[in-house]
Protein backbone atom coordinates (compact mmCIF):
# COMPACT_ATOMS: atom_id res chain seq x y z
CA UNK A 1 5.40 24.47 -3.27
CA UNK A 2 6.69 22.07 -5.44
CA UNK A 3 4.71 18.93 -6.45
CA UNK A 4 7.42 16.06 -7.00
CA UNK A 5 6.46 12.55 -7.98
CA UNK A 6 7.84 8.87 -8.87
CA UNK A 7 8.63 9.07 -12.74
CA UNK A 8 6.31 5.96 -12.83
CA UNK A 9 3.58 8.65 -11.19
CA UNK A 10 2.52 9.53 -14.96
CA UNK A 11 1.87 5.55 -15.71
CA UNK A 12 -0.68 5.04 -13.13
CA UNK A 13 -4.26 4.21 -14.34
CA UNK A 14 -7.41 2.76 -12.08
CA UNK A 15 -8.36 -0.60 -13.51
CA UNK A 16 -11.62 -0.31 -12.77
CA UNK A 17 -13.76 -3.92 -13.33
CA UNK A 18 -10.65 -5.67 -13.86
CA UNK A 19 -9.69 -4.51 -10.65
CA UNK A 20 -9.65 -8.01 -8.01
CA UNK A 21 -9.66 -5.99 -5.03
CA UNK A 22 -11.56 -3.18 -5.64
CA UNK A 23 -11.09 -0.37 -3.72
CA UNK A 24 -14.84 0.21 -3.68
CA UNK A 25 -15.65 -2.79 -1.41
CA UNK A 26 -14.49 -3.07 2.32
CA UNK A 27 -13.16 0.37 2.59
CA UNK A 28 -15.81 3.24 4.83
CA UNK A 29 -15.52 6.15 2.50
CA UNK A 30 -15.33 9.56 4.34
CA UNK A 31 -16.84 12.66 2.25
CA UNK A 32 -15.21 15.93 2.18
CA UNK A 33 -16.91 18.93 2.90
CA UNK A 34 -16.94 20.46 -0.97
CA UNK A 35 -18.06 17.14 -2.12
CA UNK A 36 -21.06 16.69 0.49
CA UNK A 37 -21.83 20.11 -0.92
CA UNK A 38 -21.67 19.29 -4.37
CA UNK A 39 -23.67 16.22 -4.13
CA UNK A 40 -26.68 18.38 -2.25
CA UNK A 41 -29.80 18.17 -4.87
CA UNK A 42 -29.20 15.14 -6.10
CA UNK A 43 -31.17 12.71 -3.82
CA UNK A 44 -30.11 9.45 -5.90
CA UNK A 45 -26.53 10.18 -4.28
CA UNK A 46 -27.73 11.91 -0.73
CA UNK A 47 -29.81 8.78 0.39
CA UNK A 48 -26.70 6.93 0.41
CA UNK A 49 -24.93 9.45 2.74
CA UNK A 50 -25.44 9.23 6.45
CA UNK A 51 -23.09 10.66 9.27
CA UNK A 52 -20.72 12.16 6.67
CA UNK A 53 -19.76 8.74 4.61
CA UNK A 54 -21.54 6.47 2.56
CA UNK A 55 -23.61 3.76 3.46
CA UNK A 56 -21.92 0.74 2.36
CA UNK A 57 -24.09 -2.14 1.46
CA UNK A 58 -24.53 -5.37 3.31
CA UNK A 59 -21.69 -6.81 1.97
CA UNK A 60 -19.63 -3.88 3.15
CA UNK A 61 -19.47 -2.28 -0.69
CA UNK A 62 -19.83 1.40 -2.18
CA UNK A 63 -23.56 1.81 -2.84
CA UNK A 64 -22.49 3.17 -6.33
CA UNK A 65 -20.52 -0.32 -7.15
CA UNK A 66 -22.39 -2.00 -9.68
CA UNK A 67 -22.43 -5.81 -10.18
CA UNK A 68 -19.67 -5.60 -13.35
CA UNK A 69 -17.08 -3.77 -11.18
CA UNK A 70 -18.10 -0.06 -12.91
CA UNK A 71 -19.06 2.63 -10.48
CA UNK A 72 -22.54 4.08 -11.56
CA UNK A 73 -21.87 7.54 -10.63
CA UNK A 74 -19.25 7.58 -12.61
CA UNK A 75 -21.33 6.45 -15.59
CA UNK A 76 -23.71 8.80 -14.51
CA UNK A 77 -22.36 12.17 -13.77
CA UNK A 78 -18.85 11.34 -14.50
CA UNK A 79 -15.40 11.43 -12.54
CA UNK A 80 -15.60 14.94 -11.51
CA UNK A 81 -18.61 13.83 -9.48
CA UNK A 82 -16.17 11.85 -6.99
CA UNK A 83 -15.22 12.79 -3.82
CA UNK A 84 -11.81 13.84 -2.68
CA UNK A 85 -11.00 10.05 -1.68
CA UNK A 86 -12.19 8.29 -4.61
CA UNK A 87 -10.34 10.67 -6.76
CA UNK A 88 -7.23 10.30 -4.59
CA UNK A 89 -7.22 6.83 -3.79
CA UNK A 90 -4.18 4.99 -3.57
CA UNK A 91 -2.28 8.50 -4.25
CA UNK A 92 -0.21 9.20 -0.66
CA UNK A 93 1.05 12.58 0.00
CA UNK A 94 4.10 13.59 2.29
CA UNK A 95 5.35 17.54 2.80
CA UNK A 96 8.53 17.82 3.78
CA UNK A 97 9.99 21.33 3.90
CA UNK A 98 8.33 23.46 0.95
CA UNK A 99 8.11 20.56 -1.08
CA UNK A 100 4.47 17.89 -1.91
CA UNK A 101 6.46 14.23 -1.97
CA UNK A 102 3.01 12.08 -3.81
CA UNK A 103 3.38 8.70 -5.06
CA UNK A 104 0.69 5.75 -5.03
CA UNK A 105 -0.03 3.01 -2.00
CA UNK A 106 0.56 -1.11 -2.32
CA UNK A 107 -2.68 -1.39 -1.39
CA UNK A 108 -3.69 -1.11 -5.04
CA UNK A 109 -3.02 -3.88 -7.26
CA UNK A 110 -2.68 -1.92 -10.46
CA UNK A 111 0.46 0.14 -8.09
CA UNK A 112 1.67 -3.01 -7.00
CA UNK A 113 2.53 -4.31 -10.43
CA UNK A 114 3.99 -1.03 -11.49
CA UNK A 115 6.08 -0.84 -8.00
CA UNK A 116 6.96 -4.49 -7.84
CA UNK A 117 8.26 -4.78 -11.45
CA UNK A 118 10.02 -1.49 -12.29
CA UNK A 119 13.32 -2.56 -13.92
CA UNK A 120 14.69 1.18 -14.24
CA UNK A 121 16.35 2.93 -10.99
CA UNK A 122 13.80 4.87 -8.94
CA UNK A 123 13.85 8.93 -10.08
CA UNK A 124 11.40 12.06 -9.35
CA UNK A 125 10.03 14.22 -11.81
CA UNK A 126 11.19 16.77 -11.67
CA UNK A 127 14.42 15.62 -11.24
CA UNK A 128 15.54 16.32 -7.86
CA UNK A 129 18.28 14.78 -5.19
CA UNK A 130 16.59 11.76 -4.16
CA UNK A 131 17.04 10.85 -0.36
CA UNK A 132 20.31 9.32 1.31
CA UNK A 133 18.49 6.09 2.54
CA UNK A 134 17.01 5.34 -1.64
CA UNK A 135 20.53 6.75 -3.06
CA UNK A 136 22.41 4.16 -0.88
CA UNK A 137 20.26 1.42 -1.33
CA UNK A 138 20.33 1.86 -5.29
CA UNK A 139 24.00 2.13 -5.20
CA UNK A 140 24.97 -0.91 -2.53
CA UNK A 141 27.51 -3.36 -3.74
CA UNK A 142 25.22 -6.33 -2.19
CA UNK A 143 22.17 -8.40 -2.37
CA UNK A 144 19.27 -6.73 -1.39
CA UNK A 145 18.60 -9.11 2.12
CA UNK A 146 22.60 -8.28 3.09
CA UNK A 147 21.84 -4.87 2.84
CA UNK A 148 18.88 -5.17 5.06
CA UNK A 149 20.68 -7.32 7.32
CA UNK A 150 23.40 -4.63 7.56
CA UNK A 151 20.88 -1.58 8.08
CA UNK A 152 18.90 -3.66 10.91
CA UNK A 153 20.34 -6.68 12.26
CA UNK A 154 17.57 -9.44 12.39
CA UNK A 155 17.16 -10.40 16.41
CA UNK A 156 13.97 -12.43 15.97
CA UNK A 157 12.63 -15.71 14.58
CA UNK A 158 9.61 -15.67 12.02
CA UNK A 159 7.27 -16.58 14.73
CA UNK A 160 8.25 -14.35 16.56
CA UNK A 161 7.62 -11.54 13.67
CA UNK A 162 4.18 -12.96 13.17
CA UNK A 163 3.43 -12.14 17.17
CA UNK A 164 4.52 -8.96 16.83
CA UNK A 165 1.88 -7.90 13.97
CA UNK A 166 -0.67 -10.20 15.73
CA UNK A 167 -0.66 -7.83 18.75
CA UNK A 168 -1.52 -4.92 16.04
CA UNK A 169 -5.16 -3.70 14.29
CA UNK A 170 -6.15 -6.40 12.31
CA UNK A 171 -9.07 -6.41 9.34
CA UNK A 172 -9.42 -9.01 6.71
CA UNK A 173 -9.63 -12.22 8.58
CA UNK A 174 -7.21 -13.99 5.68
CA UNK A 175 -4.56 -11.42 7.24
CA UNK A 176 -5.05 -13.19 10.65
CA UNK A 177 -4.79 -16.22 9.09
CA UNK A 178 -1.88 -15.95 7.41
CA UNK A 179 -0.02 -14.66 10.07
CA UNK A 180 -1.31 -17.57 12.27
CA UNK A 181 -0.13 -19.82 9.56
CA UNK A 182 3.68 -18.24 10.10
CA UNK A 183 3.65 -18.72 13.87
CA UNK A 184 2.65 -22.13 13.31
CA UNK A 185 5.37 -22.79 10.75
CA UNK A 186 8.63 -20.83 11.24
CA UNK A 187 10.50 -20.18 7.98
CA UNK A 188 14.34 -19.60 8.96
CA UNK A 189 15.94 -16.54 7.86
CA UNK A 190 17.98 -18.20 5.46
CA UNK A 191 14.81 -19.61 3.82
CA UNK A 192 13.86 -16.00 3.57
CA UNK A 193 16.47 -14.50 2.12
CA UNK A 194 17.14 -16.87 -0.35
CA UNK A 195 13.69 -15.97 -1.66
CA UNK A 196 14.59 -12.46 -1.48
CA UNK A 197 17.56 -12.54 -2.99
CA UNK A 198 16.23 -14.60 -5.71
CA UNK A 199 13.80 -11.67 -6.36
CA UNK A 200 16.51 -9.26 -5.33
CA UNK A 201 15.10 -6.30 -8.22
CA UNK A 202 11.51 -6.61 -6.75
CA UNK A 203 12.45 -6.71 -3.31
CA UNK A 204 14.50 -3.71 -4.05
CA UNK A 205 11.65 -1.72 -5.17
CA UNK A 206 9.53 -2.67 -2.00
CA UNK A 207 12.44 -1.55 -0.14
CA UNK A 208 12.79 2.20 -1.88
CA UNK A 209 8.73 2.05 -2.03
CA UNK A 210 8.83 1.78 1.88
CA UNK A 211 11.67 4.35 2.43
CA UNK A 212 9.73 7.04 -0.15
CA UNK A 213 6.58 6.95 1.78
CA UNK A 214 7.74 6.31 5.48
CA UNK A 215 10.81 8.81 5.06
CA UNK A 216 13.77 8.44 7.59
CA UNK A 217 11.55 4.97 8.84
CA UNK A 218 14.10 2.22 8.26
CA UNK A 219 13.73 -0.18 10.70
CA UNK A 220 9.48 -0.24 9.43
CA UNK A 221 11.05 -0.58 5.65
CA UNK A 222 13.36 -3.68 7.04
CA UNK A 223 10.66 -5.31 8.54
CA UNK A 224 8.02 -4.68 5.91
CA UNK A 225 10.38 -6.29 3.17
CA UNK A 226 11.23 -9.90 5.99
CA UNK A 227 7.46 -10.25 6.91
CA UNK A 228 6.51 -10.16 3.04
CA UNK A 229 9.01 -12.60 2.32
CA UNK A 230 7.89 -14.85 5.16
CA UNK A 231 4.79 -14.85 4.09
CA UNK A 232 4.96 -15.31 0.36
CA UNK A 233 7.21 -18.75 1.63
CA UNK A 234 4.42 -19.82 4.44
CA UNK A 235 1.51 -18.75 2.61
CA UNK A 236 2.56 -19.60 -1.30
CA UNK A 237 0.84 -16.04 -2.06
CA UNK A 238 2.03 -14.46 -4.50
CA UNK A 239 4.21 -11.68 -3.68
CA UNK A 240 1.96 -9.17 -5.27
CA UNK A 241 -1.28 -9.88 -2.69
CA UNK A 242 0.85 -10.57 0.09
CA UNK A 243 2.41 -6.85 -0.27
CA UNK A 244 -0.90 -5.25 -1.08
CA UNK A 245 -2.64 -7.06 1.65
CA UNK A 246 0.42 -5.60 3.94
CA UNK A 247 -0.38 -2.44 2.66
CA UNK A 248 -4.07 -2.52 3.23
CA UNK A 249 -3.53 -3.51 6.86
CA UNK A 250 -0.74 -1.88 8.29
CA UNK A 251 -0.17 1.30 5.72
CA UNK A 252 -3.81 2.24 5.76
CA UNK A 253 -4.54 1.88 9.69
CA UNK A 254 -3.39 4.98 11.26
CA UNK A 255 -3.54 2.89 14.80
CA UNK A 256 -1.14 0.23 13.10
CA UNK A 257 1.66 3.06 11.88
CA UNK A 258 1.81 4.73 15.00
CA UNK A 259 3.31 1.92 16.49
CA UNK A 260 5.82 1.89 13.88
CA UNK A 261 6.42 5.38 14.06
């Protein structure tokens, strides 16, 4: 099996304290069997561990997430230490015939920047055929938002848009909010992509991002590039939180992608 990966794969690094939204707070963390047996003997890791995950603290963080943003069992023991999820985390994996597809999730703001901003055309390492839906996207002879437009007509209104993803899993109350905020206050489509096209490279990216880790999934890609749009207008987010708050929600909630899927 062949592992194949983003070129910008290699570039990826954890953040750590400088890290806003740390992956260590919010998240349940789920142990893997070698880990739980790893971590037997060592009771200043075990008394954190009921029901096969960690017992987050009362503000819903990692026990092991110290006040400065540094994990202490990493200081202590080191990374090896870390269970499969903490040593995967945002990596995503898809197998498609004999091939292992990784890359890393928006729901990291260290992957966002590196997704977002990438000036260079997207390539694998090694250097394979990348898929129809990226090759045609790279090579269009439009804006980005025409070429959506063209791949999946637009039938709804902004409002509309924010129902739809109201009816869905929700977590972070500022995700309800926001999308309250864009039923309340429609932003047209031209509104939309006018921003879009004025970040036509970045929105590009979000685009491919969506297509490499939802393969064949283009009306989800479509609508994952207009509701990030709409909401970086209604909300005056930045695009980078709005798309990793996107992620975090709808990416990461296994009840939220079966819908799309």
């Amino acid at each position: 099996m062949a592992l194949i990966v983003p070129d910008y794969y290699k570039d990826f690094k954890c953040i750590a304290d400088k890290c806003i939204h740390s992956c260590c707070r919010g998240w349940e963390i789920d142990i893997d069997p070698g880990s739980m047996c790893r971590f037997k003997g060592y009771d200043d890791i075990t008394r954190y561990i009921k029901d096969g995950s960690f017992v987050l603290d009362k503000d819903g963080n990692c026990p092991f997430l110290r006040s400065d943003g540094l994990c202490s069992m990493i200081l202590k023991y080191g990374e090896d230490m870390l269970c499969d999820i903490c040593t995967d985390h945002p990596r995503f994996r898809n197998y498609i015939d004999d091939d292992e597809y990784m890359g890393i999730g928006l729901c990291c703001e260290e992957a966002c920047r590196l997704i977002i901003d990438r000036e260079e055309p997207f390539a694998l390492i090694p250097a394979v055929k990348l898929p129809d839906e990226i090759t045609a996207v790279q090579e269009r002879d439009s804006h980005i938002s025409q070429y959506i437009e063209m791949l999946c007509p637009d039938d709804i209104s902004s409002p509309e848009r924010a129902d739809e993803y109201m009816k869905l899993e929700r977590l972070d109350e500022e995700w309800t909010i926001m999308l309250s905020e864009l039923r309340r206050n429609a932003v047209s489509s031209s509104s939309r992509d006018e921003y879009i096209t004025a970040n036509d490279k970045r929105f590009e990216n979000l685009m491919i991002y969506f297509l490499y880790r939802h393969p064949g999934n283009i009306f989800f890609a479509c609508e994952s590039v207009r509701l990030i749009a709409e909401l970086c207008i209604s909300s005056g987010k930045s695009l980078y939180e709005v798309a990793r708050m996107y992620s975090s929600e709808i990416e990461y909630s296994d009840v939220n992608m079966e819908y799309f899927e």
